[in-house]
C-alpha atoms as a PDB file:
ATOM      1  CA  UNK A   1      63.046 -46.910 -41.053  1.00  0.00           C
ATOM      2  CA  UNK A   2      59.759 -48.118 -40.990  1.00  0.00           C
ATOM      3  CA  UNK A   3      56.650 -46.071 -39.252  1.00  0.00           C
ATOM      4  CA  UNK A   4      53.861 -47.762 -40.297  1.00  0.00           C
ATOM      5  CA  UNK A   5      53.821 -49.779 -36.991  1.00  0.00           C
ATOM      6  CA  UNK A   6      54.706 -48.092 -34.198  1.00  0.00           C
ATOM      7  CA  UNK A   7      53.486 -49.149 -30.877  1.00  0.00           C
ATOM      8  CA  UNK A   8      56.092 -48.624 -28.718  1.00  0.00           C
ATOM      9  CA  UNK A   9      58.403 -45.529 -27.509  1.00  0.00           C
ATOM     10  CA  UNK A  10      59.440 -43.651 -25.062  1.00  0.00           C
ATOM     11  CA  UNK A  11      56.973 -40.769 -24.566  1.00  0.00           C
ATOM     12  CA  UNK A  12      58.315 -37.059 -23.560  1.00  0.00           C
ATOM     13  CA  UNK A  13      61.552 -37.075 -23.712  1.00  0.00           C
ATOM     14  CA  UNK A  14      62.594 -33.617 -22.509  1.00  0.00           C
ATOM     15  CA  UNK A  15      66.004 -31.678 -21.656  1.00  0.00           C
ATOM     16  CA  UNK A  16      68.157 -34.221 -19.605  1.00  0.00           C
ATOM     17  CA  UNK A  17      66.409 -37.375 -20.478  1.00  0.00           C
ATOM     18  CA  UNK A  18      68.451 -40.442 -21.084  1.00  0.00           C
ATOM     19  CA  UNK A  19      67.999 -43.360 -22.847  1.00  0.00           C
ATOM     20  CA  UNK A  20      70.503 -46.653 -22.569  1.00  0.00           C
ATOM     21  CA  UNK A  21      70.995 -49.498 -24.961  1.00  0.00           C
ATOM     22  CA  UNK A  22      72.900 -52.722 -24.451  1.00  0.00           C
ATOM     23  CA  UNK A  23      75.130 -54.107 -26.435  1.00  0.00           C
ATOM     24  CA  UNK A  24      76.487 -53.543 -30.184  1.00  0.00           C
ATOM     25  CA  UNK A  25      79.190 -54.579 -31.906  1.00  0.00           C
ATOM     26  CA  UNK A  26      80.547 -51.786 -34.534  1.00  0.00           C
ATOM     27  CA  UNK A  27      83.407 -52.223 -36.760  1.00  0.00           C
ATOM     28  CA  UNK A  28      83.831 -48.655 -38.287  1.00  0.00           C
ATOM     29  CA  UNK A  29      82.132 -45.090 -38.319  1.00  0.00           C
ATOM     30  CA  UNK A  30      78.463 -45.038 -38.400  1.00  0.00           C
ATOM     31  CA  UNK A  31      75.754 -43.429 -39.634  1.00  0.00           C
ATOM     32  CA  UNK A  32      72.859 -43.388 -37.030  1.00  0.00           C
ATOM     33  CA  UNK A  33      68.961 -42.699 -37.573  1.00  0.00           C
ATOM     34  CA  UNK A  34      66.024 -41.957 -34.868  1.00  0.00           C
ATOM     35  CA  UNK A  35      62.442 -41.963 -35.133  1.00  0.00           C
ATOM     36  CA  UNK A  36      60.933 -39.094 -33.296  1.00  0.00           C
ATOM     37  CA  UNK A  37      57.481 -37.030 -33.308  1.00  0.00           C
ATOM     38  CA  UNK A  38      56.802 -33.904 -31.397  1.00  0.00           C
ATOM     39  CA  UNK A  39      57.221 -30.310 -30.343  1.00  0.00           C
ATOM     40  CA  UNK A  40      61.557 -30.491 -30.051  1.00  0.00           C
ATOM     41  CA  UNK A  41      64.294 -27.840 -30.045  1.00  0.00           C
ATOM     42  CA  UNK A  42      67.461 -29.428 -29.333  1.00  0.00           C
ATOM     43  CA  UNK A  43      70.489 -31.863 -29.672  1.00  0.00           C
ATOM     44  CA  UNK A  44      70.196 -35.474 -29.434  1.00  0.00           C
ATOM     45  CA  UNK A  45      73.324 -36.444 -28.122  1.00  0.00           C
ATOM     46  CA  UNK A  46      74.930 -40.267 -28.621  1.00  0.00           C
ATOM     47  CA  UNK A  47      77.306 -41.749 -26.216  1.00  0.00           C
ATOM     48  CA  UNK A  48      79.242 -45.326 -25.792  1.00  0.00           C
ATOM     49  CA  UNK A  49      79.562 -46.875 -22.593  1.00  0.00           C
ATOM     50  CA  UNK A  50      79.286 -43.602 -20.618  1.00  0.00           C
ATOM     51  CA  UNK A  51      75.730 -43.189 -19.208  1.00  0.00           C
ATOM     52  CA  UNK A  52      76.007 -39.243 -18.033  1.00  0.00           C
ATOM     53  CA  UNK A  53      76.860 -38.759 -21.859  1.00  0.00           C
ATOM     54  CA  UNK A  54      79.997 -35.992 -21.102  1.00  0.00           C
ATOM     55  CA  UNK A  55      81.999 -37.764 -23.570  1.00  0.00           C
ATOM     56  CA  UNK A  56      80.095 -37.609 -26.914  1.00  0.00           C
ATOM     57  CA  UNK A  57      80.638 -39.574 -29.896  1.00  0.00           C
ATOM     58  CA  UNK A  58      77.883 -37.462 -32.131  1.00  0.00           C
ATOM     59  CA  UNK A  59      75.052 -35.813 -32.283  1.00  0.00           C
ATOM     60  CA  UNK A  60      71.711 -35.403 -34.207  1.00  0.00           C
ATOM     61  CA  UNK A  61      69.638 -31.817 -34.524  1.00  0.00           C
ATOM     62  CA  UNK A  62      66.416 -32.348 -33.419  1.00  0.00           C
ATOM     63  CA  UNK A  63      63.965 -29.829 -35.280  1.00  0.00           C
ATOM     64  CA  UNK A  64      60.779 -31.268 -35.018  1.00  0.00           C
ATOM     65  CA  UNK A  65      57.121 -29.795 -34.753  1.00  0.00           C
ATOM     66  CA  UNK A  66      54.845 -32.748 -35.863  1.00  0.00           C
ATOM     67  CA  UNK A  67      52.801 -35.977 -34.699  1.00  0.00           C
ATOM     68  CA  UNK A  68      53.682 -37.934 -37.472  1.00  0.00           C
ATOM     69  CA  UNK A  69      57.327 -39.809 -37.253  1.00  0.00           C
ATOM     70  CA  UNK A  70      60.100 -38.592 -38.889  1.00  0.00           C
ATOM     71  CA  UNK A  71      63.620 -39.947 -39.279  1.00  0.00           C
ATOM     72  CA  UNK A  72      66.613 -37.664 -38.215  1.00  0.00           C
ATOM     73  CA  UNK A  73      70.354 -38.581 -39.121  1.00  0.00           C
ATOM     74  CA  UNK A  74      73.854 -37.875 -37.759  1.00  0.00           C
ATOM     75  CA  UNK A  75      77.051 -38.946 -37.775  1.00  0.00           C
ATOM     76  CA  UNK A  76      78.633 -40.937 -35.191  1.00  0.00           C
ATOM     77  CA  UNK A  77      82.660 -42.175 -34.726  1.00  0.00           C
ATOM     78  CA  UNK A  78      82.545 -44.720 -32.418  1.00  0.00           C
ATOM     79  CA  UNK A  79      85.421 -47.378 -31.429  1.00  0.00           C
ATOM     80  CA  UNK A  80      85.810 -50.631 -32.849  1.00  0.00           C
ATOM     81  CA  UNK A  81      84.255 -53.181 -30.459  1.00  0.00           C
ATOM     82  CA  UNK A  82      80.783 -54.515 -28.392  1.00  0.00           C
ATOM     83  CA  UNK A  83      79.561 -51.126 -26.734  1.00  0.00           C
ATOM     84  CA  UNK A  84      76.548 -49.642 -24.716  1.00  0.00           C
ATOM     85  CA  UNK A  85      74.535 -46.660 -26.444  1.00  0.00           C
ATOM     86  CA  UNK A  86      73.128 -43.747 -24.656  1.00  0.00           C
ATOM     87  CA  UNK A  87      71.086 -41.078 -26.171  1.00  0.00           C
ATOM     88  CA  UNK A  88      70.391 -37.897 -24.266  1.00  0.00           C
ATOM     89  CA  UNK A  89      68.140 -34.684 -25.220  1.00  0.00           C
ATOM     90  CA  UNK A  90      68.900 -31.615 -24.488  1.00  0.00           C
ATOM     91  CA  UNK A  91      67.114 -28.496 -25.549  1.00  0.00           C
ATOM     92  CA  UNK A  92      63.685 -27.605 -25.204  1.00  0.00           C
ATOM     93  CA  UNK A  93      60.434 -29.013 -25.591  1.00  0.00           C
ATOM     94  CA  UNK A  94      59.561 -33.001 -25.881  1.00  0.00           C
ATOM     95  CA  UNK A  95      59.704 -36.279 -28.462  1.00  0.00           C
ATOM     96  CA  UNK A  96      58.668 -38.991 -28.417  1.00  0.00           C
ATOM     97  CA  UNK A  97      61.504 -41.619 -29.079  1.00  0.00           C
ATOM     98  CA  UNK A  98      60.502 -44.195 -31.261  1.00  0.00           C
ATOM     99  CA  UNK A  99      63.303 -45.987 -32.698  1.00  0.00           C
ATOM    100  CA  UNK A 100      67.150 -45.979 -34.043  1.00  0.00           C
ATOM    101  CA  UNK A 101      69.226 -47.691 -36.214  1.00  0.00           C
ATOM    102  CA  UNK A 102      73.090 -47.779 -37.397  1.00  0.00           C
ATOM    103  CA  UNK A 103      74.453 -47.758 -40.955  1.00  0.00           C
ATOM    104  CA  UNK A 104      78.010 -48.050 -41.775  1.00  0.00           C
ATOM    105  CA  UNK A 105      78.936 -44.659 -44.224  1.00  0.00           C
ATOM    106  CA  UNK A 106      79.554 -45.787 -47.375  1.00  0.00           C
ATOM    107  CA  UNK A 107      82.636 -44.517 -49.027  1.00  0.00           C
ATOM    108  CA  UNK A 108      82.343 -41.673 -50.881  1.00  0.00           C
ATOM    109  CA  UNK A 109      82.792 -41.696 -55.052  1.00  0.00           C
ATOM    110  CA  UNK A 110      86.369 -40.058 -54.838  1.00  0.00           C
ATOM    111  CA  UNK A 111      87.597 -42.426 -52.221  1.00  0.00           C
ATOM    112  CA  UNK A 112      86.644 -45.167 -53.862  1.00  0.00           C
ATOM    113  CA  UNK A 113      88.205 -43.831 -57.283  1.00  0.00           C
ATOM    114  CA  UNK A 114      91.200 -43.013 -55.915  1.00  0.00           C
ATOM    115  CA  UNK A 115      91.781 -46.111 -53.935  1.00  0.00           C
ATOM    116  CA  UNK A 116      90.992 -48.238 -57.208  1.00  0.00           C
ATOM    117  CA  UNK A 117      93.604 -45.929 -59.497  1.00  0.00           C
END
């Protein structure tokens, strides 16, 4: 993810903070990355099309104690189809919330071996 160029993010984004995103369209399991910078304890947590975030479809650790951006990574399993994102933070401290971005998981070596055999 690039952080060269930054010049837009959410700033502070504390325990209970929410973030909404409109629309994707997935077609498996995911891999998902943020950009984030700050003083953060805490769970990033990643909902579809459920805004209060109860039902939770991965998370990301957030361990962060730095001004410079740094990518974090989780896994998410989220239903085939055109969906709304929400992040929300809990735990303590603040980020700043740069940026995010979805990667379909590659299959892993044995998977792939076995499925050729």
């Amino acid at each position: 993810m690039e952080t060269a160029n930054v010049t837009q993010y959410i700033a502070n984004f504390a325990d209970g903070c929410t973030a909404g995103y409109k629309f994707f369209d997935f077609t498996s399991e995911s891999s998902a990355s943020v950009l984030l910078r700050g003083r953060a304890y805490g769970t990033l947590k990643i909902a579809v099309d459920d805004e209060t975030c109860k039902t939770v479809c991965g998370e990301i650790p957030v361990r962060i104690y730095t001004e410079k951006w740094t990518e974090l990574c989780g896994t998410v399993r989220i239903p085939a189809g055109v969906h709304s994102m929400y992040f929300k933070y809990e735990g303590s401290g603040w980020a700043d919330f740069a940026a995010f971005e979805w990667k379909p998981l590659a299959l892993s070596e044995s998977v792939k071996r076995s499925t050729v055999d």
